[in-house]
N, C-alpha and C. Protein backbone atom coordinates (compact mmCIF):
# COMPACT_ATOMS: atom_id res chain seq x y z
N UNK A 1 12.16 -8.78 25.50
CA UNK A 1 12.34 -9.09 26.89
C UNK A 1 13.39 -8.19 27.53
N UNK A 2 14.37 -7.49 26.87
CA UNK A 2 15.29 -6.77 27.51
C UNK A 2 14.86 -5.74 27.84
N UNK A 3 13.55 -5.21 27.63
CA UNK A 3 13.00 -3.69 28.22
C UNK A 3 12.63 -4.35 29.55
N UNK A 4 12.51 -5.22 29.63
CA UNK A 4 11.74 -5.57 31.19
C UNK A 4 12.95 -5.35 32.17
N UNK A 5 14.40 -6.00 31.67
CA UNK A 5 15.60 -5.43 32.79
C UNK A 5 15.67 -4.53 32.78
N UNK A 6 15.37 -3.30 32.39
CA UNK A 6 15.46 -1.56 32.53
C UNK A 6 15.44 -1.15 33.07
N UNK A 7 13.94 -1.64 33.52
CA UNK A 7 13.55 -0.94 34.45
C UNK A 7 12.47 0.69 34.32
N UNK A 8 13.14 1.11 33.63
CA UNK A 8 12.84 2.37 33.53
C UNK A 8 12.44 2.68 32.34
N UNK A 9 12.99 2.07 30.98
CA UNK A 9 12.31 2.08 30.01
C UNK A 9 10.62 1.62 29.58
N UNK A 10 10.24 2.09 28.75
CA UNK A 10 8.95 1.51 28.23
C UNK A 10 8.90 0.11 27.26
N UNK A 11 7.68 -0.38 26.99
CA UNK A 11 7.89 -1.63 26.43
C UNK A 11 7.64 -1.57 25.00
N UNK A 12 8.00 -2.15 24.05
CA UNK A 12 8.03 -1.20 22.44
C UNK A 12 6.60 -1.18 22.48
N UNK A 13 6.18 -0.09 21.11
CA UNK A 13 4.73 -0.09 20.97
C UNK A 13 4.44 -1.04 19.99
N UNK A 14 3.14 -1.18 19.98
CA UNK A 14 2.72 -2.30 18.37
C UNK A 14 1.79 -0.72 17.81
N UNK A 15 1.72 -1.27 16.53
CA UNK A 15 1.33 -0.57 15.50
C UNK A 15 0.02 0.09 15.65
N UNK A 16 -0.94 -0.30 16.59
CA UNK A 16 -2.00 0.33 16.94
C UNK A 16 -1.56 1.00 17.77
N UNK A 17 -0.48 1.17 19.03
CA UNK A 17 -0.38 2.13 19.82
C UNK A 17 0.57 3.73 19.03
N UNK A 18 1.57 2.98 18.46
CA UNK A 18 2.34 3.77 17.13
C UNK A 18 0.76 4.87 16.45
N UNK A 19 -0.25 3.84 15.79
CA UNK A 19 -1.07 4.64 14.93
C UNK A 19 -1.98 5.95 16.04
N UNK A 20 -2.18 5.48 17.68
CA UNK A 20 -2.75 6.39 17.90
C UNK A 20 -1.88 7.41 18.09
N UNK A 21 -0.77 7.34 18.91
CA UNK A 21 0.31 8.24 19.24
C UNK A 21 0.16 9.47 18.01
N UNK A 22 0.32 8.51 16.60
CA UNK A 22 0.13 9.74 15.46
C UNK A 22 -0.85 10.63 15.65
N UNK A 23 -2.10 9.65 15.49
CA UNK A 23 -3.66 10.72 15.58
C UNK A 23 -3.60 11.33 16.64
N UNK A 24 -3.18 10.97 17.86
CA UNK A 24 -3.05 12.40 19.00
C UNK A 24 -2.19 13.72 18.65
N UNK A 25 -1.01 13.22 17.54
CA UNK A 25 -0.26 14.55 17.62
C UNK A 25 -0.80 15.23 16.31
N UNK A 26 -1.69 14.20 15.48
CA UNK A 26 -2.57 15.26 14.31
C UNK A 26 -2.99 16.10 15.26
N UNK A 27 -4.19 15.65 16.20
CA UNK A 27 -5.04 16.09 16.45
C UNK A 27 -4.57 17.08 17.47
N UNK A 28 -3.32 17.35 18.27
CA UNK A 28 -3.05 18.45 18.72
C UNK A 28 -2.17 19.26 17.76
N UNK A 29 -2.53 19.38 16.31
CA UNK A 29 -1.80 20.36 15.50
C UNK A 29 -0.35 19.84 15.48
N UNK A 30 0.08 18.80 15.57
CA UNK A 30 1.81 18.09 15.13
C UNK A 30 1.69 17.95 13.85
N UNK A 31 2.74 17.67 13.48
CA UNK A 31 2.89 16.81 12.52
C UNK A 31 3.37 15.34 12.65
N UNK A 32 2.77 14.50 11.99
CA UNK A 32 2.58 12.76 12.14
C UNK A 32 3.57 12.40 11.88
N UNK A 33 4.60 11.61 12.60
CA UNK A 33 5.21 10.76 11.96
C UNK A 33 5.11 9.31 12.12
N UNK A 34 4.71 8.54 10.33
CA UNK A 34 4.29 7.85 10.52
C UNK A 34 5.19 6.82 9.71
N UNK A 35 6.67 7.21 9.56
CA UNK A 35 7.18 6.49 8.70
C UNK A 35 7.89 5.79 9.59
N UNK A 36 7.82 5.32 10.87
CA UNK A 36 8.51 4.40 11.50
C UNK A 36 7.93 2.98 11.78
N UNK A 37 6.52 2.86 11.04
CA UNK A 37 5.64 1.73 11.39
C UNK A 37 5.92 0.94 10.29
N UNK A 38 6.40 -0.22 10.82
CA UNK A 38 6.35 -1.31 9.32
C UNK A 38 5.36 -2.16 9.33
N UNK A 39 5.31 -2.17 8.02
CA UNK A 39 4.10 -3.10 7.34
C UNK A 39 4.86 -4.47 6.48
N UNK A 40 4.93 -5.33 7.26
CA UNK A 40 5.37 -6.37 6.45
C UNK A 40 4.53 -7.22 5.34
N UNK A 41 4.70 -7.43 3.89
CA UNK A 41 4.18 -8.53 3.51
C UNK A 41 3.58 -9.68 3.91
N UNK A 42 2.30 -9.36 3.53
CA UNK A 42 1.15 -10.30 4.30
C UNK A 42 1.57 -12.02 3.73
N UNK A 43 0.97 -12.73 4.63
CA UNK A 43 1.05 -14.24 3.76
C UNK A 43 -0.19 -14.04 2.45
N UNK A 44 -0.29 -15.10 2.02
CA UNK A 44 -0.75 -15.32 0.62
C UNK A 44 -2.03 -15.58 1.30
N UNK A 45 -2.52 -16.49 2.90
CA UNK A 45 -3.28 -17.29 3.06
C UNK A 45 -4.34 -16.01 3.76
N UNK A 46 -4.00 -14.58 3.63
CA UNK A 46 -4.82 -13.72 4.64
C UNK A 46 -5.76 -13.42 3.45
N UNK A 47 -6.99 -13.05 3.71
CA UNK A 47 -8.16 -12.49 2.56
C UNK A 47 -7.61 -11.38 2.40
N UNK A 48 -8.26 -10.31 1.35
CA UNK A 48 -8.22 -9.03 1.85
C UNK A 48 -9.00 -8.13 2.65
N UNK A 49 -9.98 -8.39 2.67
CA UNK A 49 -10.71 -8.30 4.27
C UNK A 49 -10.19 -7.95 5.27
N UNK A 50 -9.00 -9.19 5.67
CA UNK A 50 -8.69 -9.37 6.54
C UNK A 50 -6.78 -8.42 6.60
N UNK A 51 -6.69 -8.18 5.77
CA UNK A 51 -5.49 -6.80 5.71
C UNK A 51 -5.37 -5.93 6.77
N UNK A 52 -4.49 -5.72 7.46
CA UNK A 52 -4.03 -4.04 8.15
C UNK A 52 -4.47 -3.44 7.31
N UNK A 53 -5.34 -2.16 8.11
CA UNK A 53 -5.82 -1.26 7.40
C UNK A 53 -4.17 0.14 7.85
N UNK A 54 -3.73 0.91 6.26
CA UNK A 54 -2.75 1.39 6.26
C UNK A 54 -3.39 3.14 6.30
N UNK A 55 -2.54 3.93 6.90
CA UNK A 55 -3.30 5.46 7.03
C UNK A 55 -2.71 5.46 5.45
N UNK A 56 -3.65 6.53 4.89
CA UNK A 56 -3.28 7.09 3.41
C UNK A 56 -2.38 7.85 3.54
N UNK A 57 -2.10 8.53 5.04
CA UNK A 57 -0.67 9.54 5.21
C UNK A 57 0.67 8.81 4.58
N UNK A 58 0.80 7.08 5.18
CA UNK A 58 1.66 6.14 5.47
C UNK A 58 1.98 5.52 4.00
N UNK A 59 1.10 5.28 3.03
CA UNK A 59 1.21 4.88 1.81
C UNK A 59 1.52 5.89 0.66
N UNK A 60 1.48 7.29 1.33
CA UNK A 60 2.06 8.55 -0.26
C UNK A 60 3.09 8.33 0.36
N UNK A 61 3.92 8.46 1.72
CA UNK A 61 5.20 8.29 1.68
C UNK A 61 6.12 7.43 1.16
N UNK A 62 5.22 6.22 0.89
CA UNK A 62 5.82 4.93 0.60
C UNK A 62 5.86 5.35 -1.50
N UNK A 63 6.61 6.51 -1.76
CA UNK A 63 6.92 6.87 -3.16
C UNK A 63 7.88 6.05 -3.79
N UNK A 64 8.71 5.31 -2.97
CA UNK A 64 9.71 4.70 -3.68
C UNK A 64 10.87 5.89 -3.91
N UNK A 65 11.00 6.74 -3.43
CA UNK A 65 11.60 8.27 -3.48
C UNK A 65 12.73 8.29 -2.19
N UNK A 66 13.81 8.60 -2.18
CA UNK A 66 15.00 8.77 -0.67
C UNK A 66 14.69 7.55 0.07
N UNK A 67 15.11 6.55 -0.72
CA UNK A 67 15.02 5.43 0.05
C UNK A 67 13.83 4.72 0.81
N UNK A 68 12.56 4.94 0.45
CA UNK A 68 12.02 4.58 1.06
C UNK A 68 10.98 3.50 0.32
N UNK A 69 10.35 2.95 0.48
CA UNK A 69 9.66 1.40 -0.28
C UNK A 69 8.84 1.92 -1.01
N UNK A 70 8.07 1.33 -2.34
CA UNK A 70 7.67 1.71 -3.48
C UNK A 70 6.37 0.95 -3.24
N UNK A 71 5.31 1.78 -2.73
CA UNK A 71 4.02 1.19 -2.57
C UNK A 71 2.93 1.17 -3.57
N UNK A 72 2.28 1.08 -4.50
CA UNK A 72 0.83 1.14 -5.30
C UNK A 72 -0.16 0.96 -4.53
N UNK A 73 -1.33 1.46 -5.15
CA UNK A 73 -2.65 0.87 -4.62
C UNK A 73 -3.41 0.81 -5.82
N UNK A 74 -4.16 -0.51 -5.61
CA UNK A 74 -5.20 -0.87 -6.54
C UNK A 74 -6.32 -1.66 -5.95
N UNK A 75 -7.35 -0.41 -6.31
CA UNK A 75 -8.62 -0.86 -5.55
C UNK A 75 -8.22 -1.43 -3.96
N UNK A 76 -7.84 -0.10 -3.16
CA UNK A 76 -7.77 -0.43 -2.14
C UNK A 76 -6.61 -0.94 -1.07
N UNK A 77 -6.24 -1.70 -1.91
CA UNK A 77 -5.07 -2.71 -1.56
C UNK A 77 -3.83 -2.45 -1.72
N UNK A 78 -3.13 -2.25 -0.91
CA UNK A 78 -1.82 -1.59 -0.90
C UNK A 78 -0.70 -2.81 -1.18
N UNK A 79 -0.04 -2.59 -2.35
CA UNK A 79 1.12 -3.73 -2.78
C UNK A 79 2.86 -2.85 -2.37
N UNK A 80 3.49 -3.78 -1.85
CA UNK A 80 4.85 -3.20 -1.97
C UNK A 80 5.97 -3.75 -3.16
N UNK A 81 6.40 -2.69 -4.17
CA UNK A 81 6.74 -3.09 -5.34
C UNK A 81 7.73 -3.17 -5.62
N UNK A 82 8.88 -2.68 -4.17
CA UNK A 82 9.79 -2.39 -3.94
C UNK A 82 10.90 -3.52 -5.00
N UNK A 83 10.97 -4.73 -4.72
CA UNK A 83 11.18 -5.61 -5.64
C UNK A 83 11.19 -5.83 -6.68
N UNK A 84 9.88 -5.96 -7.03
CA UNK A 84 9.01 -6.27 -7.87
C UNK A 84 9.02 -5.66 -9.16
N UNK A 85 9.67 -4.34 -9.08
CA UNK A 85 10.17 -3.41 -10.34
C UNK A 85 11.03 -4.06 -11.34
N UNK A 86 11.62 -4.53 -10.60
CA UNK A 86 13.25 -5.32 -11.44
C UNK A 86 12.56 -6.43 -11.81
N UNK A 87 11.88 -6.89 -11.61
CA UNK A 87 11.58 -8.29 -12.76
C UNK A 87 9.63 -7.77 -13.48
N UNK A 88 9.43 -6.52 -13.47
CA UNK A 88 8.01 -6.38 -14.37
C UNK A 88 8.42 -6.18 -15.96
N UNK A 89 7.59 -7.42 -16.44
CA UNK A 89 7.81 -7.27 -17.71
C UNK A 89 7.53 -6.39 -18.10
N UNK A 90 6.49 -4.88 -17.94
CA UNK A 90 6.60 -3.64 -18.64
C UNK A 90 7.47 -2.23 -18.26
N UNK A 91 8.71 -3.08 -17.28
CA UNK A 91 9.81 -1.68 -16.88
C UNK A 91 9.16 -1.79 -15.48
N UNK A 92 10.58 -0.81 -15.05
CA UNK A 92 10.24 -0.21 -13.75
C UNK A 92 9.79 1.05 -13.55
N UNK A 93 9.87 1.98 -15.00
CA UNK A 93 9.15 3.45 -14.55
C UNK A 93 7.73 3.41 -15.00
N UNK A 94 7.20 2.37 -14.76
CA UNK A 94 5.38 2.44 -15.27
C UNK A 94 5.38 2.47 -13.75
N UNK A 95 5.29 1.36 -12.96
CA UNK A 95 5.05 1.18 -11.54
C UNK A 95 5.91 2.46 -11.01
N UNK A 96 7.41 2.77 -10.80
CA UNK A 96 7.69 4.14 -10.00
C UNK A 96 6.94 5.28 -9.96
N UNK A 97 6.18 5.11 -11.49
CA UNK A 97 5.60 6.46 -11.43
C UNK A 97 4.13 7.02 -10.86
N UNK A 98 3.72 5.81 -10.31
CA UNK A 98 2.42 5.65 -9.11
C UNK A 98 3.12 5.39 -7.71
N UNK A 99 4.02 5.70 -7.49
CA UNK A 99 4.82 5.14 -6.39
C UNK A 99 4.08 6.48 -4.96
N UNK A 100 3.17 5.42 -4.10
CA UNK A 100 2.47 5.72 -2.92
C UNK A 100 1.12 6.24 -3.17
N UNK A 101 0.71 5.77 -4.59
CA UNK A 101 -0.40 6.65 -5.90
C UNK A 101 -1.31 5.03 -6.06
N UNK A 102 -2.44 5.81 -6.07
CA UNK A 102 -3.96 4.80 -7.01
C UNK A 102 -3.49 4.48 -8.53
N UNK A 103 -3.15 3.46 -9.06
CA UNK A 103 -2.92 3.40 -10.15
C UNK A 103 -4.44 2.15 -10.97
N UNK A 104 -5.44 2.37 -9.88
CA UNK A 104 -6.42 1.60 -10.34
C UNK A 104 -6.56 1.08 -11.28
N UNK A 105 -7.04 2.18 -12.36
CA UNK A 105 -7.99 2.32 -13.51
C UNK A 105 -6.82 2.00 -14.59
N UNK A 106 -5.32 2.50 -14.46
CA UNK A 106 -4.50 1.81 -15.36
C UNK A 106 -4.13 0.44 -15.19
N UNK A 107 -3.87 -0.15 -14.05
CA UNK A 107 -3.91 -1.12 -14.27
C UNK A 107 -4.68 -2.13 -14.95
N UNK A 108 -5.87 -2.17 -14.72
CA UNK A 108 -7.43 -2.99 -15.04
C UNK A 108 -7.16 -2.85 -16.75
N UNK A 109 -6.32 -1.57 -17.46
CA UNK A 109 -6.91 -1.34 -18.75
C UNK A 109 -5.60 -2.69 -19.72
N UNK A 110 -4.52 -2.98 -18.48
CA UNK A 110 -3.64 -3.89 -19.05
C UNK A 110 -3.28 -5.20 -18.43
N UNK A 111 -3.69 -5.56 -17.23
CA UNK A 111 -3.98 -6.77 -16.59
C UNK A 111 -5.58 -7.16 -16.39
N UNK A 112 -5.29 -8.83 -16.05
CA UNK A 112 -6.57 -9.50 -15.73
C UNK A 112 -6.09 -9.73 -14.26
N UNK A 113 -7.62 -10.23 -13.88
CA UNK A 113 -7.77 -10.33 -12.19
C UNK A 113 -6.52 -11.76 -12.22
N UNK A 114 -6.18 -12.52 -13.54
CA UNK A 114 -5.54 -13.21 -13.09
C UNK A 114 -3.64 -13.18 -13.09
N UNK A 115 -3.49 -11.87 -13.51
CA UNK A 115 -2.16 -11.29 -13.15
C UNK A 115 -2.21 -10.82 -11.98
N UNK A 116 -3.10 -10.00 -11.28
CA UNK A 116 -3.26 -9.72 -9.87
C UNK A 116 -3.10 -11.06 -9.19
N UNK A 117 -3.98 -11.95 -9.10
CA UNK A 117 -3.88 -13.06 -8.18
C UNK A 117 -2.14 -13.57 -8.41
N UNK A 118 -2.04 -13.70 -9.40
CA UNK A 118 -0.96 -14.62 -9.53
C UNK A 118 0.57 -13.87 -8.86
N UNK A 119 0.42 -12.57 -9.37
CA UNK A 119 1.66 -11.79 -9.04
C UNK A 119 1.19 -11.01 -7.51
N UNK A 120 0.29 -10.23 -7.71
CA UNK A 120 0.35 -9.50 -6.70
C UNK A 120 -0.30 -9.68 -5.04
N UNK A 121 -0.79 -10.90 -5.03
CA UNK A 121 -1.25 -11.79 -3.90
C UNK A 121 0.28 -12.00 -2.90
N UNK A 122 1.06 -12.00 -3.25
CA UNK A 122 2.25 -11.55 -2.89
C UNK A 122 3.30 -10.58 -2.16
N UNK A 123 2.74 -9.34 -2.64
CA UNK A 123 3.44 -8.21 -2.40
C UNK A 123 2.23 -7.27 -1.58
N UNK A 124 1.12 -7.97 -1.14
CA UNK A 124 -0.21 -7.24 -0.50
C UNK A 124 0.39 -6.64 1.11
N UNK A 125 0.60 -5.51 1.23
CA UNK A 125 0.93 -5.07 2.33
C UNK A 125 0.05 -4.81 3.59
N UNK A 126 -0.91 -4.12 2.78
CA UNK A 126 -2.47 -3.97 3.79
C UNK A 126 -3.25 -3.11 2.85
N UNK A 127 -4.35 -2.56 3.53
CA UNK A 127 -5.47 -2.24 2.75
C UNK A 127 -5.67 -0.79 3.53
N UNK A 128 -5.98 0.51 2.53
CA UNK A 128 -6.43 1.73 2.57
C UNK A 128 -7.59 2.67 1.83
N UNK A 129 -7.91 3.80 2.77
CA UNK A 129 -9.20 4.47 1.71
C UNK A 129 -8.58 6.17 1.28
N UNK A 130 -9.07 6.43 0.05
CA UNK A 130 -8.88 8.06 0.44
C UNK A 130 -7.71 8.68 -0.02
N UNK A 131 -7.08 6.94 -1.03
CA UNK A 131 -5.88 7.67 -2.42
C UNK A 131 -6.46 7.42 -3.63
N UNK A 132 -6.75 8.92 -4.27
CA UNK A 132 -7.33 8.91 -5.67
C UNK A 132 -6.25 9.14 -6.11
N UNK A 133 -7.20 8.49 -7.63
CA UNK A 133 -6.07 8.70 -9.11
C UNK A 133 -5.39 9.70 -9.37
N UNK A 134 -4.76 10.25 -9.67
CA UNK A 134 -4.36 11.69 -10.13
C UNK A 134 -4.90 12.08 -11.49
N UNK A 135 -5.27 10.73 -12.19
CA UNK A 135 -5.27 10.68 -13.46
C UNK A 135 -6.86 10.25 -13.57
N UNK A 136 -7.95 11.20 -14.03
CA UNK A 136 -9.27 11.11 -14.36
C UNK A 136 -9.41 9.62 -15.25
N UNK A 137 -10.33 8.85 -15.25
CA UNK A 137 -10.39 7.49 -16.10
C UNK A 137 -11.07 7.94 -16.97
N UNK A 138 -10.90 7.72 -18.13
CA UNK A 138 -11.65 8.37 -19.80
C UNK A 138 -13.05 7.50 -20.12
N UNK A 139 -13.85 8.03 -19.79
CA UNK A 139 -15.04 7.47 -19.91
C UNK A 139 -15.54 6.31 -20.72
N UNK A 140 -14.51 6.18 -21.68
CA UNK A 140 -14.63 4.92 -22.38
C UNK A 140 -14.08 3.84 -21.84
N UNK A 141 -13.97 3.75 -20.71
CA UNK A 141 -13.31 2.73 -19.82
C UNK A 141 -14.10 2.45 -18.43
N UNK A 142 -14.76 3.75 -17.91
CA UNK A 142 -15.17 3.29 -16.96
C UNK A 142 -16.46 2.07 -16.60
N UNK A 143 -16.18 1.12 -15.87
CA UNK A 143 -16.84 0.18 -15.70
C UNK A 143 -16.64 -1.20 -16.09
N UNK A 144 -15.51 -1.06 -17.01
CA UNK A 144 -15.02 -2.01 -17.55
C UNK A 144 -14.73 -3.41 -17.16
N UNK A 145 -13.77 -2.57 -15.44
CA UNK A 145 -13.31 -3.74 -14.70
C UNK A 145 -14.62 -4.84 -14.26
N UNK A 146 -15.65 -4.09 -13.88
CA UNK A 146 -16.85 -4.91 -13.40
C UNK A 146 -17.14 -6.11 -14.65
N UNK A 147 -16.41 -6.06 -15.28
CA UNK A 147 -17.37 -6.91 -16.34
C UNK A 147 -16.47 -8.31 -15.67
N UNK A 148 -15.10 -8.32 -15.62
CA UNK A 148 -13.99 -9.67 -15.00
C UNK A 148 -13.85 -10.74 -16.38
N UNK A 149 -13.93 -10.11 -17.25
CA UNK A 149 -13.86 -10.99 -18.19
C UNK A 149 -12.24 -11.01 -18.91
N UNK A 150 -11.54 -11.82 -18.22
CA UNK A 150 -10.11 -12.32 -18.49
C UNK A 150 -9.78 -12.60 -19.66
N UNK A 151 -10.64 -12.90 -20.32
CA UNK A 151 -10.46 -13.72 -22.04
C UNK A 151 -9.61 -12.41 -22.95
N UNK A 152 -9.48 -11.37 -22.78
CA UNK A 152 -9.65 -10.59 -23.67
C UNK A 152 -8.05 -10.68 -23.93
């Protein structure tokens, strides 16, 4: 409400006006800056469907690197791990080291869908397309996840 006494100032942007502002200055040859948009931790009660969709520019920055938040993606879904490092039972440099990175296919080979639900339903920031693995999946694995069989 205090931009309205201004007068002269503008009124803040929301995150869709923020996201086009970027794509106009891609698209006149700028460079984006897109690290001023926050993405807060979703509630538990949103689908993923229903997620902010995050630019893939916005989530490699999020490396966990000069201060800035420690994002993953798995299958899509962008988690902030920023936290979440300090209490993973397998360390904090497994997760740093996908930090704003697809860590898909490793994950799936050491959690069930029901460590995801349980832990990472939580830390769901929003949802993105168009961050691959760095790391090829070894053919003796691929497809695996489709099977959902938790027992193992």
């Amino acid at each position: 409400m205090g931009w309205m006494t201004l007068g002269s100032q503008q009124p803040p942007r929301t995150d869709y006006e923020q996201f086009l502002r970027r794509d106009d200055a891609v698209k006149a040859g700028g460079v984006a800056q897109v690290e001023d948009v926050e993405y807060p931790i979703c509630s538990k009660d949103i689908q993923n469907v229903d997620l902010p969709i995050i630019p893939a520019e916005t989530v490699k920055l999020r490396d966990g690197k000069k201060g800035s938040k420690l994002w993953i993606v798995i299958d899509e879904i962008v988690y902030d791990c920023s936290d979440f490092t300090r209490v993973h039972p397998g360390g904090d440099n497994v997760i740093q080291s996908f930090g704003g990175q697809n860590c898909s296919w490793q994950f799936w080979r050491i959690h069930s869908r029901k460590h995801l639900v349980e832990s990472g339903t939580a830390l769901r920031v929003g949802k993105t397309k168009g961050i691959g693995n760095r790391f090829k999946e070894p053919k003796k694995y691929i497809g695996l996840r489709t099977l959902d069989n938790d027992g193992w």
